[in-house]
PDB file of N, CA and C in Angstrom:
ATOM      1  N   UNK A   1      74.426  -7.965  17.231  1.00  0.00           N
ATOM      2  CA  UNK A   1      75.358  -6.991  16.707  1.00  0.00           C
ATOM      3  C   UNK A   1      74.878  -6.506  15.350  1.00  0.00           C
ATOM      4  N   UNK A   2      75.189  -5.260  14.695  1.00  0.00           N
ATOM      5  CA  UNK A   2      74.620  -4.446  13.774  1.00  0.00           C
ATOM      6  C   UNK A   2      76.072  -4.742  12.756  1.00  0.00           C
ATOM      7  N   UNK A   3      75.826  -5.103  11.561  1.00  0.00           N
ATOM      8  CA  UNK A   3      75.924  -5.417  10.519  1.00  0.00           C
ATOM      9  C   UNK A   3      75.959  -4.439   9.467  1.00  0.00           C
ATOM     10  N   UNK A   4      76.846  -4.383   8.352  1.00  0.00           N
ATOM     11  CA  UNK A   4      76.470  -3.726   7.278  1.00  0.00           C
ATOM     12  C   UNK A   4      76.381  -5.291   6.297  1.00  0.00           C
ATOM     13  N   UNK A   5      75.569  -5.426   5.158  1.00  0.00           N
ATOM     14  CA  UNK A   5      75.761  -6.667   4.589  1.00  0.00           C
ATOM     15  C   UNK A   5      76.350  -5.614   2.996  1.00  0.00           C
ATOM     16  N   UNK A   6      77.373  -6.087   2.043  1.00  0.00           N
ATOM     17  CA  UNK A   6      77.080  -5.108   0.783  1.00  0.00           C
ATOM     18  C   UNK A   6      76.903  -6.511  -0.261  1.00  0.00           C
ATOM     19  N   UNK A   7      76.301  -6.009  -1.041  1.00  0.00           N
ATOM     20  CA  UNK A   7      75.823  -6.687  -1.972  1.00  0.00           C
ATOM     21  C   UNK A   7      75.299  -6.030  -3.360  1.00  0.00           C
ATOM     22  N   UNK A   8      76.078  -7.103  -4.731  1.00  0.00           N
ATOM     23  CA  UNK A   8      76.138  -6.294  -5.861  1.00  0.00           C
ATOM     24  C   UNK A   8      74.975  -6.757  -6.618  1.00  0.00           C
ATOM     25  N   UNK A   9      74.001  -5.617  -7.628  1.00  0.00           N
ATOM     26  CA  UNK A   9      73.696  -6.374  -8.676  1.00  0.00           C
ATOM     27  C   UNK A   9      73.564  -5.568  -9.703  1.00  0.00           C
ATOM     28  N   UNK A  10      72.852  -6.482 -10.753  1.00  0.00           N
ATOM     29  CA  UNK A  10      73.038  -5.559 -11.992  1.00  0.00           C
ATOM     30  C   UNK A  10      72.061  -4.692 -12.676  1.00  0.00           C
ATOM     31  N   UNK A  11      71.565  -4.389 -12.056  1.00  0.00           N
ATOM     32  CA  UNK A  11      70.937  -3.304 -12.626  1.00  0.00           C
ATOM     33  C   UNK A  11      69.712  -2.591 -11.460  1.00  0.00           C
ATOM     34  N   UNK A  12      69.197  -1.398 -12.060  1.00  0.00           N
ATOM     35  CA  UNK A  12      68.634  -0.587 -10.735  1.00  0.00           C
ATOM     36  C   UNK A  12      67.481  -1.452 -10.645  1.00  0.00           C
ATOM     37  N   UNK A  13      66.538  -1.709 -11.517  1.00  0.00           N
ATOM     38  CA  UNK A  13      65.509  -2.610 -10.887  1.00  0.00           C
ATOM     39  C   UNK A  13      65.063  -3.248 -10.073  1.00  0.00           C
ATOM     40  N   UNK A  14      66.691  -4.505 -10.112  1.00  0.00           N
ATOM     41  CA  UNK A  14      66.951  -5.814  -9.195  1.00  0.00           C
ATOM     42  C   UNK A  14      67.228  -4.766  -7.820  1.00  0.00           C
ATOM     43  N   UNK A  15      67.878  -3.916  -7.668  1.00  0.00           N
ATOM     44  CA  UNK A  15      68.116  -3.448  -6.603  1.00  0.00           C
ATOM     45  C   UNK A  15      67.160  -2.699  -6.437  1.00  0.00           C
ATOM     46  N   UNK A  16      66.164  -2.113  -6.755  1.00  0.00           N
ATOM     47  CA  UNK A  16      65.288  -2.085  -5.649  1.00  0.00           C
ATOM     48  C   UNK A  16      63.856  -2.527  -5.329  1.00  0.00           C
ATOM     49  N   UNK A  17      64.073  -3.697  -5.949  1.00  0.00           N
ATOM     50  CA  UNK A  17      62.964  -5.330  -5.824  1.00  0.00           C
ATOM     51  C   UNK A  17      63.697  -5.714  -4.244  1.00  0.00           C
ATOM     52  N   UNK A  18      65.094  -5.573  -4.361  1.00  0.00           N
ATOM     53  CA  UNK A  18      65.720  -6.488  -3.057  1.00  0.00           C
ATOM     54  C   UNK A  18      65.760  -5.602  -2.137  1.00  0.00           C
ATOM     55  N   UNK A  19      65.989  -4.359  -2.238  1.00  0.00           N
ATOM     56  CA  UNK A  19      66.264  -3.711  -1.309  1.00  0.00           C
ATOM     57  C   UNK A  19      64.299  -3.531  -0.472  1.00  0.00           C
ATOM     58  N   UNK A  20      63.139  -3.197  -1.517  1.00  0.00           N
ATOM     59  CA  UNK A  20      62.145  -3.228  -0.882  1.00  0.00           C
ATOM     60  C   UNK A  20      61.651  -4.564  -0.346  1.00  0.00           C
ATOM     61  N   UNK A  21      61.839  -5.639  -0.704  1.00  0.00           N
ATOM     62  CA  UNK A  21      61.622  -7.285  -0.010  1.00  0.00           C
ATOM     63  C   UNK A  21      62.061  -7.053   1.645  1.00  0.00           C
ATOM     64  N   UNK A  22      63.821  -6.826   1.529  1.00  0.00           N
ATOM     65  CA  UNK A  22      64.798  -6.534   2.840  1.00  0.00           C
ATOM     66  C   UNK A  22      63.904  -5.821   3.590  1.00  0.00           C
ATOM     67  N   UNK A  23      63.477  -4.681   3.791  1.00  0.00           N
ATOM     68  CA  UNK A  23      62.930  -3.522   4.636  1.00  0.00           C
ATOM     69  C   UNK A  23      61.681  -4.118   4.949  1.00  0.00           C
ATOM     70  N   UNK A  24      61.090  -4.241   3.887  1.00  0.00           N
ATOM     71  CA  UNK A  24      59.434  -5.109   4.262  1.00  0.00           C
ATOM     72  C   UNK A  24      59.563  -6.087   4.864  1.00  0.00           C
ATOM     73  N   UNK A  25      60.508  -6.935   4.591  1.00  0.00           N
ATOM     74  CA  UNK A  25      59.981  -8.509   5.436  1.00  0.00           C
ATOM     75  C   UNK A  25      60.841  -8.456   6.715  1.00  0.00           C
ATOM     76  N   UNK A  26      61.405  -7.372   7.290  1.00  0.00           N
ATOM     77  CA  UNK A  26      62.629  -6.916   8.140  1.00  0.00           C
ATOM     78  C   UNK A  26      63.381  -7.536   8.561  1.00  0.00           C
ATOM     79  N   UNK A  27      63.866  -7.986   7.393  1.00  0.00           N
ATOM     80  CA  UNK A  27      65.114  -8.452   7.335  1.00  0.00           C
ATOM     81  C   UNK A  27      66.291  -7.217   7.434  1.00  0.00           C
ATOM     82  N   UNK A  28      66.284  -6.171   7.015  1.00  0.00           N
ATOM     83  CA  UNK A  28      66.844  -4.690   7.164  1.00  0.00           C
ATOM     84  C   UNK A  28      66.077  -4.054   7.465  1.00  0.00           C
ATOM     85  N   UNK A  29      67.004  -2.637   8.453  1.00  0.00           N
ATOM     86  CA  UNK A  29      66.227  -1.845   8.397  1.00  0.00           C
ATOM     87  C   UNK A  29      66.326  -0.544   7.249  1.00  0.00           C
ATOM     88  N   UNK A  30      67.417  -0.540   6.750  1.00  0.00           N
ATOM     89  CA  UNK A  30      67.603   0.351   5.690  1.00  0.00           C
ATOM     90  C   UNK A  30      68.599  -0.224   4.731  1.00  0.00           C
ATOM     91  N   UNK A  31      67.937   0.037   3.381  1.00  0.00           N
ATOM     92  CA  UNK A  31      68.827  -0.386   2.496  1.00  0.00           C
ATOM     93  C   UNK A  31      69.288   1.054   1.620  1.00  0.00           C
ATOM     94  N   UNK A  32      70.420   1.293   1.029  1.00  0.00           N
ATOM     95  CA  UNK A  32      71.055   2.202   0.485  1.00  0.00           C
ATOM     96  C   UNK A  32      71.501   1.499  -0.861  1.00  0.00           C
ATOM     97  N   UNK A  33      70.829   2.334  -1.860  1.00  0.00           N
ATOM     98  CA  UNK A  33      71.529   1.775  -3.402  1.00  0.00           C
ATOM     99  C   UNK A  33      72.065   2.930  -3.992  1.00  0.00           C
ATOM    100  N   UNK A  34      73.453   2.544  -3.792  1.00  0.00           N
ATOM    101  CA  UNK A  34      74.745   3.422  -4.603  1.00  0.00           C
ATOM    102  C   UNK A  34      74.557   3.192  -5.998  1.00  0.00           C
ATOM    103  N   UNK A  35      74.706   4.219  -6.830  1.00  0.00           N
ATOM    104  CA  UNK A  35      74.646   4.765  -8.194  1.00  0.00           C
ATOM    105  C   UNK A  35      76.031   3.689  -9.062  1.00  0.00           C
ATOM    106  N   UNK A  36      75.713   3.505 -10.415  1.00  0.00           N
ATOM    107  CA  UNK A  36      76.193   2.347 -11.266  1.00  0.00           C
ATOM    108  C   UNK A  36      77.463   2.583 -10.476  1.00  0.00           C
ATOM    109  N   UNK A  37      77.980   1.612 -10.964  1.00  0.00           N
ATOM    110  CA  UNK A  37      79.636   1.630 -11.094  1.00  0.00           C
ATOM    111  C   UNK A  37      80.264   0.586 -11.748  1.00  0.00           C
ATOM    112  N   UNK A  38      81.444   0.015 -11.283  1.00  0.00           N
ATOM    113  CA  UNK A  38      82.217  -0.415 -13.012  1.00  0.00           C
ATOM    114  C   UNK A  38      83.205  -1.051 -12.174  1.00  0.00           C
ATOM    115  N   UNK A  39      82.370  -2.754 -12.250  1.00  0.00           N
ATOM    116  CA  UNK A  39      83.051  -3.736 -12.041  1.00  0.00           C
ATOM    117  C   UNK A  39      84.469  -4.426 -12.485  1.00  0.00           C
ATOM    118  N   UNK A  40      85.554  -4.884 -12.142  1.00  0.00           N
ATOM    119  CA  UNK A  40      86.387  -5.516 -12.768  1.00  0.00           C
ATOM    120  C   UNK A  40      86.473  -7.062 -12.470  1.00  0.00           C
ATOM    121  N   UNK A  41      86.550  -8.264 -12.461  1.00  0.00           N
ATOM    122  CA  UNK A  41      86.608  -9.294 -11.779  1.00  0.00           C
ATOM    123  C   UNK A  41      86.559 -10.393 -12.835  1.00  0.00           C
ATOM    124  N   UNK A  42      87.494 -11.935 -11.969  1.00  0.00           N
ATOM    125  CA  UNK A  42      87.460 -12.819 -13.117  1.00  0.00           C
ATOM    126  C   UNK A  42      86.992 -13.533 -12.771  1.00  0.00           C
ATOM    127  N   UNK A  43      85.610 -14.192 -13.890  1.00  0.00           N
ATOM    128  CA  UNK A  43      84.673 -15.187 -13.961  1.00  0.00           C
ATOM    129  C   UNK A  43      84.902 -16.472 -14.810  1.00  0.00           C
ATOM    130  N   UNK A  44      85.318 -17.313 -14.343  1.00  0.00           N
ATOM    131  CA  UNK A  44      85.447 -18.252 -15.397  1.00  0.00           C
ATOM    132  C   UNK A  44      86.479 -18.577 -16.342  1.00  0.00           C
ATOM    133  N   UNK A  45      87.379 -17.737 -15.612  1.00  0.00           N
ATOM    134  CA  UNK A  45      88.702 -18.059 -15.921  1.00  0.00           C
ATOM    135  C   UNK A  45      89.084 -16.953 -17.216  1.00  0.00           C
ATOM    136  N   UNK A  46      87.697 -15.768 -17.130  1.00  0.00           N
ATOM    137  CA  UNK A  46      87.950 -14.491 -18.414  1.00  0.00           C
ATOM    138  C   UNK A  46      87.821 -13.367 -17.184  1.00  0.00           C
ATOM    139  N   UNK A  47      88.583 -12.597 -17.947  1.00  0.00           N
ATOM    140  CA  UNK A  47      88.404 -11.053 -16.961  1.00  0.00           C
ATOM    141  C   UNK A  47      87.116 -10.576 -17.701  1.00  0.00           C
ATOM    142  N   UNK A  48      86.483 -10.406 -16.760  1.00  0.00           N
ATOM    143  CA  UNK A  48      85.113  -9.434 -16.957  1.00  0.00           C
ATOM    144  C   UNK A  48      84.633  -7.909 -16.476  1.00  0.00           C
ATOM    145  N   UNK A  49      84.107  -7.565 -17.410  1.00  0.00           N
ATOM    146  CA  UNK A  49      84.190  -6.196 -16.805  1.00  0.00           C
ATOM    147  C   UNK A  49      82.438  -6.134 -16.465  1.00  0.00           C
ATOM    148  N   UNK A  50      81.644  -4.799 -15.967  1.00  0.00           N
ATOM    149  CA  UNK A  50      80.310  -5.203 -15.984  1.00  0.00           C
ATOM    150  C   UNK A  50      79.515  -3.260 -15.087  1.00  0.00           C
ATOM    151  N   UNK A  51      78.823  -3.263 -15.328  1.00  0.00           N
ATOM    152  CA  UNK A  51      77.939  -2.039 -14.612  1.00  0.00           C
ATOM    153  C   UNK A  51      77.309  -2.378 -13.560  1.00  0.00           C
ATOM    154  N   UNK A  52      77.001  -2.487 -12.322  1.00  0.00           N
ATOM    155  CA  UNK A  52      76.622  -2.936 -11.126  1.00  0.00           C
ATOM    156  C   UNK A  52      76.033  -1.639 -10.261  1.00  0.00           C
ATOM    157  N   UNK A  53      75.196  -2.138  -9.128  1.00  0.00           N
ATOM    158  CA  UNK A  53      74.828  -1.307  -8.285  1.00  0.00           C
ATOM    159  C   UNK A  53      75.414  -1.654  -6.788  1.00  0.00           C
ATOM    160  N   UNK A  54      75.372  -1.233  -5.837  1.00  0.00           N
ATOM    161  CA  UNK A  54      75.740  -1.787  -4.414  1.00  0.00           C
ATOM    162  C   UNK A  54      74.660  -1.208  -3.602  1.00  0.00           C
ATOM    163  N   UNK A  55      74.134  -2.748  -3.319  1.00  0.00           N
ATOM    164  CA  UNK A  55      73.319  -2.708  -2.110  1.00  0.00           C
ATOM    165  C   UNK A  55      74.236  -2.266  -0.269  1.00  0.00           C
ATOM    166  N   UNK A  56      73.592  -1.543   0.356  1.00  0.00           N
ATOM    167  CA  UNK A  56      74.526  -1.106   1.521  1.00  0.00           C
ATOM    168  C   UNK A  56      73.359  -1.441   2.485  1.00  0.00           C
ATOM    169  N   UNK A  57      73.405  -2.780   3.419  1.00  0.00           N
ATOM    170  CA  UNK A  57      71.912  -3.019   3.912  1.00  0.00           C
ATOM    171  C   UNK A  57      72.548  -3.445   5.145  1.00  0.00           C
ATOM    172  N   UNK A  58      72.067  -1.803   6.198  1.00  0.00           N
ATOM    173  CA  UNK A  58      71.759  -2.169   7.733  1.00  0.00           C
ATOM    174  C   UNK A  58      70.912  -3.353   8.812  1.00  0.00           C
ATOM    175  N   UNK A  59      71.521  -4.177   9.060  1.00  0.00           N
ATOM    176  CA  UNK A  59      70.909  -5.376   9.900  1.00  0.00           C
ATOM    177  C   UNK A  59      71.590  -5.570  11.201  1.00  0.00           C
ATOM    178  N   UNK A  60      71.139  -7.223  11.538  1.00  0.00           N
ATOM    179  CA  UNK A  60      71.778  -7.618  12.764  1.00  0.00           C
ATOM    180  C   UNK A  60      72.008  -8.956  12.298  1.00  0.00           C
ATOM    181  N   UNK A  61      73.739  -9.003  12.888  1.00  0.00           N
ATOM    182  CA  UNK A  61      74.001 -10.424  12.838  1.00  0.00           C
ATOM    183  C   UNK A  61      72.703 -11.764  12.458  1.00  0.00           C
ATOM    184  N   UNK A  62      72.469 -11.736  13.978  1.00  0.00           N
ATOM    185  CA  UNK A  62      70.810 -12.722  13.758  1.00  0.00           C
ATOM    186  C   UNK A  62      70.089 -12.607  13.002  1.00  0.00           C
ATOM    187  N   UNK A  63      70.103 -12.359  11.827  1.00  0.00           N
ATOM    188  CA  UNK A  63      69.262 -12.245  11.000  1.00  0.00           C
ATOM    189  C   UNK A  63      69.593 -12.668   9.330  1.00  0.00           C
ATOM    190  N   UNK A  64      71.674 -12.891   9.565  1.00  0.00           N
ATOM    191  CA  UNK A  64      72.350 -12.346   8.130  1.00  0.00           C
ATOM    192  C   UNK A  64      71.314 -13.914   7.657  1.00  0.00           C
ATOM    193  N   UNK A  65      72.014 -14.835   7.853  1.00  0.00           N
ATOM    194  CA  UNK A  65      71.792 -15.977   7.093  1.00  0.00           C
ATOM    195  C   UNK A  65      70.378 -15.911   6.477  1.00  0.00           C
ATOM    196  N   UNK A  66      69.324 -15.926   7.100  1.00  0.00           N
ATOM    197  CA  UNK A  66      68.073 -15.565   6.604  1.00  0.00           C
ATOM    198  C   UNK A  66      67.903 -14.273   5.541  1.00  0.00           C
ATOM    199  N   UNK A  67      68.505 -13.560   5.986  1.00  0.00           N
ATOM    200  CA  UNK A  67      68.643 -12.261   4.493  1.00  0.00           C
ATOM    201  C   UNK A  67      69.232 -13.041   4.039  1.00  0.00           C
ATOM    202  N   UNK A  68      70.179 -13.541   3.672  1.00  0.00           N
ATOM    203  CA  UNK A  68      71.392 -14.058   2.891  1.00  0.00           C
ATOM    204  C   UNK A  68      70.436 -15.120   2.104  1.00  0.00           C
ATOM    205  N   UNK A  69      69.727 -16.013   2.673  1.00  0.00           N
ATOM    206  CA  UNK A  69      68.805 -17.272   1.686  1.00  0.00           C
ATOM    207  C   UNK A  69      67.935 -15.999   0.670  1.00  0.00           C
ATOM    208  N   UNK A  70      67.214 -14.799   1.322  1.00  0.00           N
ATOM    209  CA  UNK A  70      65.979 -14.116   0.732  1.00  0.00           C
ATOM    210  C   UNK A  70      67.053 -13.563  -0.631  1.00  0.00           C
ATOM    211  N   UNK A  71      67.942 -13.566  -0.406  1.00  0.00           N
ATOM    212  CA  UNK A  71      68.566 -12.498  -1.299  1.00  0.00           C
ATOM    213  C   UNK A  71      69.142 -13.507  -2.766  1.00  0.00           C
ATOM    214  N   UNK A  72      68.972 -14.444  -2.120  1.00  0.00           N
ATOM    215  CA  UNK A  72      69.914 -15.250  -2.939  1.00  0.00           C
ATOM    216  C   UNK A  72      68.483 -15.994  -3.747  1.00  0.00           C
ATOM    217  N   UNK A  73      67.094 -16.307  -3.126  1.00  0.00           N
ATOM    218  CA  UNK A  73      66.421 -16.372  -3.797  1.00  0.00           C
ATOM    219  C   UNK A  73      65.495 -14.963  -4.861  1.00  0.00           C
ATOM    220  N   UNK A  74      66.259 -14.175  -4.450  1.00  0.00           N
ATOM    221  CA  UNK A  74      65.756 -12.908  -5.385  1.00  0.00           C
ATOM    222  C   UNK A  74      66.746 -12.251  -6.393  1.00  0.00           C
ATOM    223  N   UNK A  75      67.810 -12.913  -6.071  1.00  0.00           N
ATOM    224  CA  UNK A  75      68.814 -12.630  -7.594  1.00  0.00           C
ATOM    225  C   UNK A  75      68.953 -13.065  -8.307  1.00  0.00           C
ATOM    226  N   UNK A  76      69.414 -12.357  -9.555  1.00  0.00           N
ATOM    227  CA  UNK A  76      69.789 -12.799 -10.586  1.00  0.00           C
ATOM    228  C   UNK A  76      71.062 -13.282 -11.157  1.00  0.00           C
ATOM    229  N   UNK A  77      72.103 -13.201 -10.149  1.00  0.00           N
ATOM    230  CA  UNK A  77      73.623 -13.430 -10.454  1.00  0.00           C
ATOM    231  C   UNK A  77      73.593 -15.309 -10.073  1.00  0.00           C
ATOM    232  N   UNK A  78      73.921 -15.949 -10.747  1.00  0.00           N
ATOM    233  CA  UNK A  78      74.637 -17.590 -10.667  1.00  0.00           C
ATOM    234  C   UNK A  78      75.561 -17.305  -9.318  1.00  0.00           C
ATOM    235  N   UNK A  79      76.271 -16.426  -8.528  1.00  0.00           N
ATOM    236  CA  UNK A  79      76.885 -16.373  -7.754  1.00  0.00           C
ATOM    237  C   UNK A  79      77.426 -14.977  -6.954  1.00  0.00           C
ATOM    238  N   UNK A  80      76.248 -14.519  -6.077  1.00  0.00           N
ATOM    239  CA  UNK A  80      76.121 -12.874  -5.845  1.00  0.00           C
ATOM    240  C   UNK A  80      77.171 -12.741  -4.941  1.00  0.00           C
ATOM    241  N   UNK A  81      77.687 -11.210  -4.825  1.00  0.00           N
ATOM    242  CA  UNK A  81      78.533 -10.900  -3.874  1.00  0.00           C
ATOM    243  C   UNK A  81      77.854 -10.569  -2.770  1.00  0.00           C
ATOM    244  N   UNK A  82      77.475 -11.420  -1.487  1.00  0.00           N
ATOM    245  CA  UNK A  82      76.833 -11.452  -0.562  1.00  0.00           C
ATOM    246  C   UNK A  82      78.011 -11.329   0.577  1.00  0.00           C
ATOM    247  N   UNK A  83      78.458 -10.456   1.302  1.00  0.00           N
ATOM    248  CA  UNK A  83      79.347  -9.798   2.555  1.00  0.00           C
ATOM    249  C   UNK A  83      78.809  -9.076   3.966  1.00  0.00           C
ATOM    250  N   UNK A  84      78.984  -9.796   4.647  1.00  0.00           N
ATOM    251  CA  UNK A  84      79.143  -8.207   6.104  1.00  0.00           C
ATOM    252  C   UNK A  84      80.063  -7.838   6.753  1.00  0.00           C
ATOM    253  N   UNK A  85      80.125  -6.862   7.411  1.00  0.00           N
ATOM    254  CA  UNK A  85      81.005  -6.168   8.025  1.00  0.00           C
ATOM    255  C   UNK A  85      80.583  -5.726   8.751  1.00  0.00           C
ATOM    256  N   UNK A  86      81.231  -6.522  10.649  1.00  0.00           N
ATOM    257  CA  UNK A  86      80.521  -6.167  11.962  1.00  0.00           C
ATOM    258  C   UNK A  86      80.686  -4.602  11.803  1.00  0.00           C
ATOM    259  N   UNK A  87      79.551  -3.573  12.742  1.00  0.00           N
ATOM    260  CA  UNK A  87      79.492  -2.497  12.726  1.00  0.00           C
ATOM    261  C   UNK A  87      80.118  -2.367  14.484  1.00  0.00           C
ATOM    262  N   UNK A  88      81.452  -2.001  14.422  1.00  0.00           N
ATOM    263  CA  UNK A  88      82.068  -2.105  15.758  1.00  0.00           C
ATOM    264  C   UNK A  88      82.170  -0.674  16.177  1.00  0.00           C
ATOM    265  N   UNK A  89      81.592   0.438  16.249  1.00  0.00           N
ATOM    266  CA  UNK A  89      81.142   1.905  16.657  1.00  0.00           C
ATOM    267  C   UNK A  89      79.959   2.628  15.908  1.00  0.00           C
ATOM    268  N   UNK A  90      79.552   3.139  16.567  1.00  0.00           N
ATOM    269  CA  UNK A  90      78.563   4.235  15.849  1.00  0.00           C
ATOM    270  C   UNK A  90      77.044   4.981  16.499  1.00  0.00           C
ATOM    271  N   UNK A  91      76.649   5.522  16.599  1.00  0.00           N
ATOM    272  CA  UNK A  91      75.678   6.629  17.003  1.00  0.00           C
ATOM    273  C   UNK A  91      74.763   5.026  17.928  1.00  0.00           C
ATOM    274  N   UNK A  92      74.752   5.372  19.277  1.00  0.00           N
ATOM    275  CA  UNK A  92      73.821   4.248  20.038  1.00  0.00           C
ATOM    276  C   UNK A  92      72.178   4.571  19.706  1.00  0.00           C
ATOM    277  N   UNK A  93      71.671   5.500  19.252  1.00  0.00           N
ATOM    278  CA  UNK A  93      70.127   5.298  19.180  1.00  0.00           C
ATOM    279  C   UNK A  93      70.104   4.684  17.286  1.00  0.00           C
ATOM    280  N   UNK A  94      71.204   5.223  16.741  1.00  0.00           N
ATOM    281  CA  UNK A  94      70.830   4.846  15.643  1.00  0.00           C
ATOM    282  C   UNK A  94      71.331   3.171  15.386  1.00  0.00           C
ATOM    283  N   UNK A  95      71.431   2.567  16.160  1.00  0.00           N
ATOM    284  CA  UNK A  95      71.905   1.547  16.361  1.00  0.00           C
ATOM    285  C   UNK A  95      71.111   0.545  16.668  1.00  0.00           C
ATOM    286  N   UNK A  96      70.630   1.131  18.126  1.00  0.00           N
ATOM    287  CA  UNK A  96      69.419   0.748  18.480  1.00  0.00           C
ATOM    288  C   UNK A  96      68.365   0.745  17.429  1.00  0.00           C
ATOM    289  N   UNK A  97      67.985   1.417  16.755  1.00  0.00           N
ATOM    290  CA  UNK A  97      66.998   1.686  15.887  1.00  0.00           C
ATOM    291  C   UNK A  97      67.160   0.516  14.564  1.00  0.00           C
ATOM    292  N   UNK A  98      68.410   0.186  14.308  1.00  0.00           N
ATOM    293  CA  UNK A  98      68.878  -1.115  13.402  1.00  0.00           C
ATOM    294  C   UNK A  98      68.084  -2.554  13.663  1.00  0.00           C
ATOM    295  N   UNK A  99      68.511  -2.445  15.430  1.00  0.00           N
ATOM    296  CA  UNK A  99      68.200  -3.705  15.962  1.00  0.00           C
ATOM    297  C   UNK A  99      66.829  -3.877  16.167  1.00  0.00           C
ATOM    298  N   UNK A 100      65.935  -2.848  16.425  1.00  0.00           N
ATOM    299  CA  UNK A 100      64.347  -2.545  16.763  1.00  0.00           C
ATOM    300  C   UNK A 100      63.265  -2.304  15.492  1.00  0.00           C
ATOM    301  N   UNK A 101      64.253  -2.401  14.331  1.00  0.00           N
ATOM    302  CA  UNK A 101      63.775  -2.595  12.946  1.00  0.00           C
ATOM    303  C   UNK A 101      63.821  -4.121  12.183  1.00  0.00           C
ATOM    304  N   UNK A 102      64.527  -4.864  12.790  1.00  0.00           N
ATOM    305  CA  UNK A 102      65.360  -6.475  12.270  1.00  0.00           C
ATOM    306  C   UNK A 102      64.116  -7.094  12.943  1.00  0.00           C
ATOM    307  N   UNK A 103      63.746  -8.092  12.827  1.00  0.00           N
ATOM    308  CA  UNK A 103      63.002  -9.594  13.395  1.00  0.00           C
ATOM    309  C   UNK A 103      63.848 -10.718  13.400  1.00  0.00           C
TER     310      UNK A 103
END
């Protein structure tokens, strides 16, 4: 099954060190990095505020956990926002094309 995974970090660099690792080692087949935005969330018992990017990275199930270790050894956050969300409709070749891009 086709996957969206999203995942935050902080700054454009890191995102697209991870996003080119993902695609190359095909673990994704496409990664999408959304423009800053403006975190709110509480860390440590302080509200924090922060500038972030969002990774938007097309996969397949079979594959999250293994992205999920690569990603987690390529960040920089003590505790990343690592998520998916089954992809339950959408265009069948481009779908196909998700799954025929993943290893």
């Amino acid at each position: 099954m086709s996957i969206v995974s999203i995942i935050t970090v902080g700054d454009l660099k890191h995102a697209e060190e991870i996003a080119r690792r993902l695609v190359g080692e095909r673990l994704a087949a496409c990664v999408n990095i959304l423009p800053s935005m403006r975190s709110v969330y509480r860390w440590k018992d302080r509200v924090e505020e922060s500038t972030e990017f969002i990774l938007l990275v097309k996969t397949e199930q079979r594959v999250f956990e293994k992205m999920k270790r690569r990603v987690l050894e390529l960040h920089s956050y003590e505790l990343p926002e690592i998520i998916a969300l089954d992809i339950s409709e959408g265009l069948e070749g481009y779908l196909d094309w998700i799954s025929s891009n993943v290893e």
